[in-house]
N, C-alpha and C. Protein backbone atom coordinates (compact mmCIF):
# COMPACT_ATOMS: atom_id res chain seq x y z
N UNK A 1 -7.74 -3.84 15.39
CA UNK A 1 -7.55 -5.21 15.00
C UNK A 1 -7.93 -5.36 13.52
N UNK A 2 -6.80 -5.99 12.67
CA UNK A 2 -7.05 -6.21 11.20
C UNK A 2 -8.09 -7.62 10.92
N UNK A 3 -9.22 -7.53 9.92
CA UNK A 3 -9.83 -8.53 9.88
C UNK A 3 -9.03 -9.27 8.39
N UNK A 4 -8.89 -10.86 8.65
CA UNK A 4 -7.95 -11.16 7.55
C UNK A 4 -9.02 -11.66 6.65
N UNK A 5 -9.03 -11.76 5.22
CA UNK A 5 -9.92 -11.81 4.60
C UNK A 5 -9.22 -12.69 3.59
N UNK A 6 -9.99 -13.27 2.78
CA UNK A 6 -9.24 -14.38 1.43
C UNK A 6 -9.03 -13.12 0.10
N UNK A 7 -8.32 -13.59 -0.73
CA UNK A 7 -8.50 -12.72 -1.87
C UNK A 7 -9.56 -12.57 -2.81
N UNK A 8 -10.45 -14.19 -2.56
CA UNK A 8 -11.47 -13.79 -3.12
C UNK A 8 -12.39 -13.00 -2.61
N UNK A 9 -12.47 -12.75 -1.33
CA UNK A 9 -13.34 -12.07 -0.16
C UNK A 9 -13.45 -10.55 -1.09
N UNK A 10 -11.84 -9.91 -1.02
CA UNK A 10 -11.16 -8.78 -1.29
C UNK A 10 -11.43 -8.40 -2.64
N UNK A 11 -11.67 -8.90 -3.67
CA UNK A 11 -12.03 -8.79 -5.08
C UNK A 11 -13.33 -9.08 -4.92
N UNK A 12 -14.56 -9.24 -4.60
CA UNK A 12 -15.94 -8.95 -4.12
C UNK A 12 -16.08 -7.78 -3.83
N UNK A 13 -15.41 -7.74 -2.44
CA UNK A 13 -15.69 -6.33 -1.88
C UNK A 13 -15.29 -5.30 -2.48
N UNK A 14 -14.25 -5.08 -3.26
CA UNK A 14 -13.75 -4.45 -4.13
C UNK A 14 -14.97 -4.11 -5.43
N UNK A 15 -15.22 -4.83 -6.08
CA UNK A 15 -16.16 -5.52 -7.01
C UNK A 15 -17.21 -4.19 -6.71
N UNK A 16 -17.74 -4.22 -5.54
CA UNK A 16 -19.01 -3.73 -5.10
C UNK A 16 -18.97 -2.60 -4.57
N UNK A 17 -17.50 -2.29 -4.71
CA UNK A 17 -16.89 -0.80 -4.03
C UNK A 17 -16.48 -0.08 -3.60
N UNK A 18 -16.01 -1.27 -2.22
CA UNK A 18 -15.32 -1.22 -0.97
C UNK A 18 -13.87 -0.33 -1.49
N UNK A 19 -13.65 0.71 -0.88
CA UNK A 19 -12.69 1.25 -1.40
C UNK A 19 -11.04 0.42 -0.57
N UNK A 20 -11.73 0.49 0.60
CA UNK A 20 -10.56 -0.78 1.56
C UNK A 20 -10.08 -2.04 1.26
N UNK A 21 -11.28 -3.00 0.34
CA UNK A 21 -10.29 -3.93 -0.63
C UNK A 21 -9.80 -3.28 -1.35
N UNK A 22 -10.37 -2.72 -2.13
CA UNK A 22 -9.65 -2.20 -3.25
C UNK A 22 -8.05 -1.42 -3.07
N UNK A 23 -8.00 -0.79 -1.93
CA UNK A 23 -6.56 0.09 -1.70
C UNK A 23 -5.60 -1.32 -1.63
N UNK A 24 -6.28 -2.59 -0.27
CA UNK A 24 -5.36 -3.45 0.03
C UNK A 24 -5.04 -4.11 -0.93
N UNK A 25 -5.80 -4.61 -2.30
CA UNK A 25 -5.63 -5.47 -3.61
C UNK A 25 -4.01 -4.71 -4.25
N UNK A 26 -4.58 -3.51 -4.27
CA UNK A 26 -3.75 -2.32 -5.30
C UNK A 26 -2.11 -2.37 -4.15
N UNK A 27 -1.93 -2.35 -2.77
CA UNK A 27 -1.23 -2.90 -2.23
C UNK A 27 -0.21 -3.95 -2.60
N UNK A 28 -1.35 -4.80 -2.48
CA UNK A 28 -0.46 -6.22 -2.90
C UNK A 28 0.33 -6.85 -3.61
N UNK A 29 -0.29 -5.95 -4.88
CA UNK A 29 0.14 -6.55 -6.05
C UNK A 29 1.01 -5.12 -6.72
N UNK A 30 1.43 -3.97 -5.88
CA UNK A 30 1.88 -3.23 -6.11
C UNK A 30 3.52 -3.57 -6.54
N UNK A 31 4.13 -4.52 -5.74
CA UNK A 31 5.71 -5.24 -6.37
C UNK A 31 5.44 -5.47 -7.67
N UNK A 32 4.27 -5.87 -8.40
CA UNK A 32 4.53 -6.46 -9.61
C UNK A 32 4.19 -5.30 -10.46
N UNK A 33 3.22 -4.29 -9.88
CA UNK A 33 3.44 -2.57 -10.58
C UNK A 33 5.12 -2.42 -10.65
N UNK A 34 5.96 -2.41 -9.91
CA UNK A 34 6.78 -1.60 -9.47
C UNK A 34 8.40 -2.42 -10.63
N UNK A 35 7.78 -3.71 -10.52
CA UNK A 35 8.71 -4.39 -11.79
C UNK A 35 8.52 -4.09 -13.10
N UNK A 36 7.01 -4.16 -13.18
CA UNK A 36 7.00 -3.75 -14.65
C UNK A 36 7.40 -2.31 -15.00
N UNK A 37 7.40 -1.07 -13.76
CA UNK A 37 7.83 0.34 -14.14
C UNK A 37 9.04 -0.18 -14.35
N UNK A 38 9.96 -0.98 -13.74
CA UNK A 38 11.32 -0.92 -13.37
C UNK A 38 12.07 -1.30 -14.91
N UNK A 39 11.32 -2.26 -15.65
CA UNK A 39 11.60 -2.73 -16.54
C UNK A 39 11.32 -1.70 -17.67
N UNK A 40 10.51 -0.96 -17.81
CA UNK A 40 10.47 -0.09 -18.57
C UNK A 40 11.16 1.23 -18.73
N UNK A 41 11.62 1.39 -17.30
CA UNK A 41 12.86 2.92 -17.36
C UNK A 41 13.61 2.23 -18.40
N UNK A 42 13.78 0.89 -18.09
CA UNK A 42 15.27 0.90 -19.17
C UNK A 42 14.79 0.84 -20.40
N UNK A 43 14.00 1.06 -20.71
CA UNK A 43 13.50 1.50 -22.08
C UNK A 43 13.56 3.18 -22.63
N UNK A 44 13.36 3.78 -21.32
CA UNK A 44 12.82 5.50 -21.75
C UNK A 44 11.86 5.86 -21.09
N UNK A 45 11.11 5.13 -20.91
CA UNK A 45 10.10 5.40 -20.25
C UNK A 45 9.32 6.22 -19.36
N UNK A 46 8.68 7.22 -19.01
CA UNK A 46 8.67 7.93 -17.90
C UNK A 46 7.76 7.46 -17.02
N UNK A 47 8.08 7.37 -15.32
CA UNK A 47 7.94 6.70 -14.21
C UNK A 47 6.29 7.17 -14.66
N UNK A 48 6.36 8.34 -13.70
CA UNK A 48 4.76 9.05 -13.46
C UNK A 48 3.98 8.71 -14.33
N UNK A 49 3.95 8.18 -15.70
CA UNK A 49 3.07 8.41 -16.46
C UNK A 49 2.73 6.51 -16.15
N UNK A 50 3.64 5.48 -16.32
CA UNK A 50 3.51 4.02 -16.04
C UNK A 50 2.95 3.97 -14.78
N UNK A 51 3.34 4.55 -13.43
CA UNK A 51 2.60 4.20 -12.50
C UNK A 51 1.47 4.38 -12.36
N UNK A 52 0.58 5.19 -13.54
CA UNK A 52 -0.96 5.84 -13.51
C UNK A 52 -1.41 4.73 -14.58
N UNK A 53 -0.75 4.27 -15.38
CA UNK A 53 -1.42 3.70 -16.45
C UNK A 53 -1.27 2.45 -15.98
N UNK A 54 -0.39 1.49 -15.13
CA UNK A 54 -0.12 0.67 -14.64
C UNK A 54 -1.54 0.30 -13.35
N UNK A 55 -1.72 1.45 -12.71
CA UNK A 55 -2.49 1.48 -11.62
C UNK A 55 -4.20 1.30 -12.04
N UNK A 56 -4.52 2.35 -12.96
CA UNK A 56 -5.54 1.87 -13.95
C UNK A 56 -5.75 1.02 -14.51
N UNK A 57 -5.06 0.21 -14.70
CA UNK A 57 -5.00 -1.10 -15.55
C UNK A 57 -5.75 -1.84 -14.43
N UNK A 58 -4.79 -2.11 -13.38
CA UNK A 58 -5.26 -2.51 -11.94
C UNK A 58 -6.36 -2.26 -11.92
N UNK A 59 -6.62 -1.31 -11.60
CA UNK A 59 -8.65 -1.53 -11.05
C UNK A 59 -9.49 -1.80 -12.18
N UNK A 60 -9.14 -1.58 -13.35
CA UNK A 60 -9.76 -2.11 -14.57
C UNK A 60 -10.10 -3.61 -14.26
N UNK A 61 -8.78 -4.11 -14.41
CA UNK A 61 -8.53 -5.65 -14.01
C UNK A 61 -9.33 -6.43 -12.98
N UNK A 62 -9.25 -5.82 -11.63
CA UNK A 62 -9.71 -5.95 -10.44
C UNK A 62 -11.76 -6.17 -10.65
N UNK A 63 -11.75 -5.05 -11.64
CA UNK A 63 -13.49 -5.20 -11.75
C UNK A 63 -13.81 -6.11 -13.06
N UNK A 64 -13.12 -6.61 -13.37
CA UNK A 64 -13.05 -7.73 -14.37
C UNK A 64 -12.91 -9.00 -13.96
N UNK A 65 -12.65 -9.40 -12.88
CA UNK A 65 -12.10 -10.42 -12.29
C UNK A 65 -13.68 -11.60 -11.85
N UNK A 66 -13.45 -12.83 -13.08
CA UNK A 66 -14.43 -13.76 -13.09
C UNK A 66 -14.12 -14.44 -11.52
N UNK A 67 -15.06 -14.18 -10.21
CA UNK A 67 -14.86 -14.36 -8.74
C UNK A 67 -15.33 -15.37 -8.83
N UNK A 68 -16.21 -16.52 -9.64
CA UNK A 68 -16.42 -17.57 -9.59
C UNK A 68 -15.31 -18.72 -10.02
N UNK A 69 -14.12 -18.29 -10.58
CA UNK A 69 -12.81 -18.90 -10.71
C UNK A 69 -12.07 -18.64 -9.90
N UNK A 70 -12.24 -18.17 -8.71
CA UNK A 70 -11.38 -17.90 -7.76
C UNK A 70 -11.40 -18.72 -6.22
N UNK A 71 -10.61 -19.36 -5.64
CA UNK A 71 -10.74 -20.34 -4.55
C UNK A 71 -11.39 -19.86 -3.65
């Protein structure tokens, strides 16, 4: 049984380490990884290297995230 959690829940737990928010965050918001690679092939771009730097960005982001602005 999945426990449903808020996003702010998920960026806490994340926050503190939880590697299970953290996969489901990186999940979620993985469509909007997957546009910005998409948008960049048509530039030249090479995939493998955007989806690592894209993904890093992500958890960068993720542990940056002011949780007291969040609902």
């Amino acid at each position: 049984m999945k426990k449903v959690i808020t996003l702010k829940e998920a960026v806490i737990l994340a926050q503190a380490g939880d590697s299970d928010a953290m996969i489901a965050l990186l999940k979620k918001y993985q469509p909007l990884i997957a546009k910005a690679i998409g948008k960049s092939i048509a530039k030249g771009i090479e995939t493998d290297d955007l989806d690592s730097i894209f993904t890093l960005k992500m958890l960068t982001m993720i542990q940056k995230i002011d949780v007291s602005k969040l609902k």
